[in-house]
Protein backbone atom coordinates (compact mmCIF):
# COMPACT_ATOMS: atom_id res chain seq x y z
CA UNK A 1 32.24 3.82 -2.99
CA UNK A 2 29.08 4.60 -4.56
CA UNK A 3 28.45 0.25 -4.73
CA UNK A 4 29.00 0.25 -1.22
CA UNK A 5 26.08 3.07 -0.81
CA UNK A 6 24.18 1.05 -3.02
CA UNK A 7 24.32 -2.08 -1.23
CA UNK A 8 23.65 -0.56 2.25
CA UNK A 9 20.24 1.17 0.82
CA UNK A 10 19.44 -2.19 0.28
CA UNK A 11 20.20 -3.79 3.02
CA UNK A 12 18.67 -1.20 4.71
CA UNK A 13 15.40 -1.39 2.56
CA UNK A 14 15.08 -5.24 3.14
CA UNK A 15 15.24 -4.92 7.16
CA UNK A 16 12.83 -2.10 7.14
CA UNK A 17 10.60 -4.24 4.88
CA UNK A 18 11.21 -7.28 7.20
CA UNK A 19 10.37 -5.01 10.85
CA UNK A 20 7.57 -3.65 9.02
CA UNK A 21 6.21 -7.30 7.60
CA UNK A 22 6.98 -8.62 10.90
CA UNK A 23 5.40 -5.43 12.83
CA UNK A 24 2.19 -6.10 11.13
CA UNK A 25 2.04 -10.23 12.09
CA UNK A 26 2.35 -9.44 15.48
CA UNK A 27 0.10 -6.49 16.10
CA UNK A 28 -4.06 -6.47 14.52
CA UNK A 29 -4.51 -2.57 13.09
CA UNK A 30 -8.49 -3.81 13.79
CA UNK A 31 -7.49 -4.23 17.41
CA UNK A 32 -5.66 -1.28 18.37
CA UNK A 33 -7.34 1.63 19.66
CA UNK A 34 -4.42 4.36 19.35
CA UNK A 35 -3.42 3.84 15.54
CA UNK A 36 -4.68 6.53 13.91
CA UNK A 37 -7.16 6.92 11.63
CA UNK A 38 -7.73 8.27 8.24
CA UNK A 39 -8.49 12.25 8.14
CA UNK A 40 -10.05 12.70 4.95
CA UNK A 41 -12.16 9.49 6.13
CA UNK A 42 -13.09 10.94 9.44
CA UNK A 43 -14.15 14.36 7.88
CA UNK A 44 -15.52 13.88 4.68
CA UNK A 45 -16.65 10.10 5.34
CA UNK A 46 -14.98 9.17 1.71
CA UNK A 47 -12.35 6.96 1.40
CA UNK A 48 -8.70 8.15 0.61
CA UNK A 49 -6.47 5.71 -1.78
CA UNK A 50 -4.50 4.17 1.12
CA UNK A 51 -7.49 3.48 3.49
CA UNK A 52 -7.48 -0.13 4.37
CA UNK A 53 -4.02 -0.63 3.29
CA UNK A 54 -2.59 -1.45 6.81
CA UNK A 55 -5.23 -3.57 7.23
CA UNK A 56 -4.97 -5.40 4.08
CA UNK A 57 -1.13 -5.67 4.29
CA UNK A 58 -2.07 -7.59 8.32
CA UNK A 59 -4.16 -9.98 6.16
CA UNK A 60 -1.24 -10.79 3.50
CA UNK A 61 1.54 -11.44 5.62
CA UNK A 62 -0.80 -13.84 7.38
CA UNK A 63 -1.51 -15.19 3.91
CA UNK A 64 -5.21 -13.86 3.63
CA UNK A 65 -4.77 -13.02 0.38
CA UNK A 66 -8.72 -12.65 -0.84
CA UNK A 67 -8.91 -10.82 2.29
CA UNK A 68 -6.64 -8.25 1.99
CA UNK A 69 -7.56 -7.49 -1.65
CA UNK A 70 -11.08 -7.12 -0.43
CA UNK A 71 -9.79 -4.37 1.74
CA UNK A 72 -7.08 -1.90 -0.23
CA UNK A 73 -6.87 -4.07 -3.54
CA UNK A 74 -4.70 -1.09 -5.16
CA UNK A 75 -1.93 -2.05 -2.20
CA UNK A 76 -1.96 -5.61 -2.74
CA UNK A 77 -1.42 -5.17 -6.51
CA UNK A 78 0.88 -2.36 -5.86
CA UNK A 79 3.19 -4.00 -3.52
CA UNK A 80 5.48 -6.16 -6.26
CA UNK A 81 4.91 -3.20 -8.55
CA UNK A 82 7.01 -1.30 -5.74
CA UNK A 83 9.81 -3.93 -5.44
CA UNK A 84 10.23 -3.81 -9.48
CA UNK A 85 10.15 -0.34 -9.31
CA UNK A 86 12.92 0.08 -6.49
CA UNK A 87 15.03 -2.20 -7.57
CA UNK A 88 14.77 -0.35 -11.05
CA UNK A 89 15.14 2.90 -9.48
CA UNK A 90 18.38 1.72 -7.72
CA UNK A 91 19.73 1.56 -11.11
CA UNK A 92 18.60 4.91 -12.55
CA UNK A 93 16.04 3.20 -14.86
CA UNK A 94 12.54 5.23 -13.87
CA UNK A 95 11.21 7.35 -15.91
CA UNK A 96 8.66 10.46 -15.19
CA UNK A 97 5.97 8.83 -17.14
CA UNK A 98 6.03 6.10 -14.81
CA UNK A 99 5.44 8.02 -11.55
CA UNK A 100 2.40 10.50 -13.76
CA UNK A 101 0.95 7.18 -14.79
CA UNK A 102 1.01 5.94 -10.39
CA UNK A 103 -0.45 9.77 -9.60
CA UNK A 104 -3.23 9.11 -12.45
CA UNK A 105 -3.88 5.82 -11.42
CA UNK A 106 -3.94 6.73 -7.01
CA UNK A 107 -6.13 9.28 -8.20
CA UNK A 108 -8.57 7.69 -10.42
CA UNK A 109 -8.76 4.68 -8.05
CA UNK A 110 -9.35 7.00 -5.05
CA UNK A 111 -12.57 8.07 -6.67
CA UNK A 112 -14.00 5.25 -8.31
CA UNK A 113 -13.51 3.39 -4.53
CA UNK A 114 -15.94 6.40 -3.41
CA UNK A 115 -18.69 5.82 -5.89
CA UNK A 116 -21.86 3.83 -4.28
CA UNK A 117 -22.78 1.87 -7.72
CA UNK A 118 -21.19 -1.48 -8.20
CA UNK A 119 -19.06 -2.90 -9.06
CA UNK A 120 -17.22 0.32 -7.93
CA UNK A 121 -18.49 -0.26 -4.34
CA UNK A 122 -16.20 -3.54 -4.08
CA UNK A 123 -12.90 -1.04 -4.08
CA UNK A 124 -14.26 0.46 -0.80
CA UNK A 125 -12.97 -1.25 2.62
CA UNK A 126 -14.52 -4.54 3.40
CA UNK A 127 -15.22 -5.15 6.99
């Protein structure tokens, strides 16, 4: 029984991955006008970890790769990091260290994207 559940998590994991990938080739996050945008961003003007990201994942499934790394480059590398992880986590293989070492490294990357001196500068959002 607990095969079966396994199976239908991923089934259910590829199809939302599929809506999402196809979600984001039909609709332009730079041309909508009701998707939200970042808080900390709109407050504080700084630039959280995931800003950019839905932009940056628009440009990959349209193949822009160079594009969307110049816009979240953490989510571009992160993305097949993510599949190796789930499918390892499926099987009970994660360990804590791994998700301290993602915390550390969404942190760390959150502030060097904020500070104005290059080459730091490139991890901000690229129009």
């Amino acid at each position: 029984m607990e095969k079966v559940l396994s199976q239908w998590r991923r089934i259910v994991a590829c199809v939302g991955a599929a809506l999402a990938a196809a979600g984001l080739w039909l609709v332009n996050p730079n041309a909508l006008t009701w998707c939200p945008h970042c808080p900390l961003h709109s407050l504080t003007g700084l630039y959280c970890p995931g800003c950019g990201s839905t932009r940056a994942l628009h440009q990959l499934v349209h193949g822009h790769l160079l594009a969307a790394f110049r816009l979240n480059p953490l989510a571009v590398v992160a993305l097949p990091l993510l599949a190796l992880w789930l499918a390892r986590s499926e099987r009970g293989d994660v360990k804590s260290m791994w998700i301290w070492t993602l915390l550390v490294v969404i942190v760390v990357f959150g502030v060097l994207r904020n500070l104005p001196v290059y080459p730091f500068s490139l991890l901000a959002p690229q129009p």
